[in-house]
C-alpha atoms as a PDB file:
ATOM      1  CA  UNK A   1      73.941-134.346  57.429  1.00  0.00           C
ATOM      2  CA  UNK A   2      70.368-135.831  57.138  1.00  0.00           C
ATOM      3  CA  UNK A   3      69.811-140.135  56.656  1.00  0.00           C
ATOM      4  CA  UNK A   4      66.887-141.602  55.646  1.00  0.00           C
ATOM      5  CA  UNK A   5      65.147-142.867  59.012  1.00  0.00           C
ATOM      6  CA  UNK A   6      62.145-145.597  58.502  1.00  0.00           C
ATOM      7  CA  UNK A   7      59.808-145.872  61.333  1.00  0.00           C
ATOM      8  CA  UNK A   8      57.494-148.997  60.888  1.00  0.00           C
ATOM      9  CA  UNK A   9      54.084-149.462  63.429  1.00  0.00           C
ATOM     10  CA  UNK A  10      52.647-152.892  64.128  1.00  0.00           C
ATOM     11  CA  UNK A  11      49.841-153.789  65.940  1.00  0.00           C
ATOM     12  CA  UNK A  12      48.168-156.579  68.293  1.00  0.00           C
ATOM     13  CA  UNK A  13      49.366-160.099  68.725  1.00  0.00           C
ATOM     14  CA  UNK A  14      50.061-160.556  64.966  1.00  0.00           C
ATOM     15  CA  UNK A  15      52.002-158.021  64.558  1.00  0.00           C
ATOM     16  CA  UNK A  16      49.484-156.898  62.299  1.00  0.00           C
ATOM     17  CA  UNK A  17      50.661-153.389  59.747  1.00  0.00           C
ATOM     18  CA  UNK A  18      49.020-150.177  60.993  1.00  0.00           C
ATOM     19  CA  UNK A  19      48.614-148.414  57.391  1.00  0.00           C
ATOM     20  CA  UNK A  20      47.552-144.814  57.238  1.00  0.00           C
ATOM     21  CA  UNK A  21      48.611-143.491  60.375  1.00  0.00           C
ATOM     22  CA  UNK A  22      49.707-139.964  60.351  1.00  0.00           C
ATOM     23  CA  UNK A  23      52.981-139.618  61.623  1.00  0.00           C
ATOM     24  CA  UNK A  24      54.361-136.215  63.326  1.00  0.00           C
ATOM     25  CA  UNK A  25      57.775-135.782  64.175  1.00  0.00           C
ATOM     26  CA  UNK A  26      58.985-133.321  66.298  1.00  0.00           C
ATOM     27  CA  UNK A  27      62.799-132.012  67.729  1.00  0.00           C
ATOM     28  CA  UNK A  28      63.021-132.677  71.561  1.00  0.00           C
ATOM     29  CA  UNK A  29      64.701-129.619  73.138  1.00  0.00           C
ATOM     30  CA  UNK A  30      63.816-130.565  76.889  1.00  0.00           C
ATOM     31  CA  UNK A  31      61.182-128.680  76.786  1.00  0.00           C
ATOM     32  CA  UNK A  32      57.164-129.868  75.763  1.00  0.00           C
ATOM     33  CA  UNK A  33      55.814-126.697  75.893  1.00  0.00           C
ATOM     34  CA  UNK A  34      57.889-125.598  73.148  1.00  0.00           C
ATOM     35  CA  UNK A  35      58.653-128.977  71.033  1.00  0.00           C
ATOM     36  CA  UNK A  36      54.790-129.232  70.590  1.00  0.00           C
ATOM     37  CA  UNK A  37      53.996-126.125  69.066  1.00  0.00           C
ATOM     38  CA  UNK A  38      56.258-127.309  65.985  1.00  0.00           C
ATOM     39  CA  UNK A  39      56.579-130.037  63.804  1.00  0.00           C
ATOM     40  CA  UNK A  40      59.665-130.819  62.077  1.00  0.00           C
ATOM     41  CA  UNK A  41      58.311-133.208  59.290  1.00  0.00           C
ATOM     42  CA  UNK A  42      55.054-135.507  58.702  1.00  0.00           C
ATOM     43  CA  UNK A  43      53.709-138.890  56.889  1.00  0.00           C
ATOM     44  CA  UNK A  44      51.906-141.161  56.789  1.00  0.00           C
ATOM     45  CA  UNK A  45      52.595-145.103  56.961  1.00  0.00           C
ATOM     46  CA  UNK A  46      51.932-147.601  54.010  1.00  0.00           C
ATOM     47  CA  UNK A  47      50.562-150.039  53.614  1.00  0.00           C
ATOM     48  CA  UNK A  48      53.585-152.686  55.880  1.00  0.00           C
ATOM     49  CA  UNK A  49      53.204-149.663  58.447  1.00  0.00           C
ATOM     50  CA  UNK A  50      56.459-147.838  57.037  1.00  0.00           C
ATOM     51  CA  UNK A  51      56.959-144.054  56.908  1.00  0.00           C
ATOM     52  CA  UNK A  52      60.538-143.021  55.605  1.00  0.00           C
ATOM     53  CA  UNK A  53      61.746-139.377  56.890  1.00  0.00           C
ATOM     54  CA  UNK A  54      65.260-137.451  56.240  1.00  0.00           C
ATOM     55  CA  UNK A  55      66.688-136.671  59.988  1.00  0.00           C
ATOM     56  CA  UNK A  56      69.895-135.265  61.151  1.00  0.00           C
ATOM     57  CA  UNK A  57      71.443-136.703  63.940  1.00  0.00           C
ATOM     58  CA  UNK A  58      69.489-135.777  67.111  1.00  0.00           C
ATOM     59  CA  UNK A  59      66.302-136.447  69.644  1.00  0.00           C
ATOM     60  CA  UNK A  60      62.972-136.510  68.680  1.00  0.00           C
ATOM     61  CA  UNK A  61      59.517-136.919  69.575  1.00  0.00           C
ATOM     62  CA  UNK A  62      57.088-139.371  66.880  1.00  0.00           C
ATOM     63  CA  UNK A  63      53.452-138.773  67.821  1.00  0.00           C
ATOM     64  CA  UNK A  64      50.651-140.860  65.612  1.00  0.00           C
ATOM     65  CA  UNK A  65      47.042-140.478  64.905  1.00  0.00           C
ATOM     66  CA  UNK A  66      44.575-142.200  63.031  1.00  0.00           C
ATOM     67  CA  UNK A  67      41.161-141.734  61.588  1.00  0.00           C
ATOM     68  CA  UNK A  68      40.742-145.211  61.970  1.00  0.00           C
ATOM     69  CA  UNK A  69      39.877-146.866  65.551  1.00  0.00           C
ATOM     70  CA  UNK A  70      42.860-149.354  66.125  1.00  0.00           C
ATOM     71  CA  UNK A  71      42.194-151.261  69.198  1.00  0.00           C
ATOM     72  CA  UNK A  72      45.842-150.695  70.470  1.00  0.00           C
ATOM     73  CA  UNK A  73      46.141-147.189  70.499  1.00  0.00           C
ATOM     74  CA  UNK A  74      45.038-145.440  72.794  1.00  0.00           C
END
């Protein structure tokens, strides 16, 4: 049974919304060297930093990237 799972990035002192990140979400097994070579599902956040994904029950990995330099992520 899948639920809708929102995942929401802020950023810096202000809390400030991190829009157009690309999200990756991946099932954790245990095991990197396998849960890497797959994603499950990806998205991108909006523009409050939100990125809504259907999920069953489980472990996972989220992994983000941006084309954009954000001073906090490194």
């Amino acid at each position: 049974d899948e639920k809708k799972v929102t995942v929401r990035f802020l950023g810096g002192a202000k809390k400030v919304p991190l829009d157009n990140l690309r999200v990756t979400i991946r099932t954790h097994t245990g095991d990197w060297s396998v849960d890497q070579q797959k994603s499950l599902t990806d998205g991108k956040t909006d523009k409050d930093g939100r990125a809504d994904f259907s999920l069953a029950d489980g472990w996972y990995y989220v992994e983000i990237a941006s084309d954009k330099e954000w001073p906090y992520l490194n």
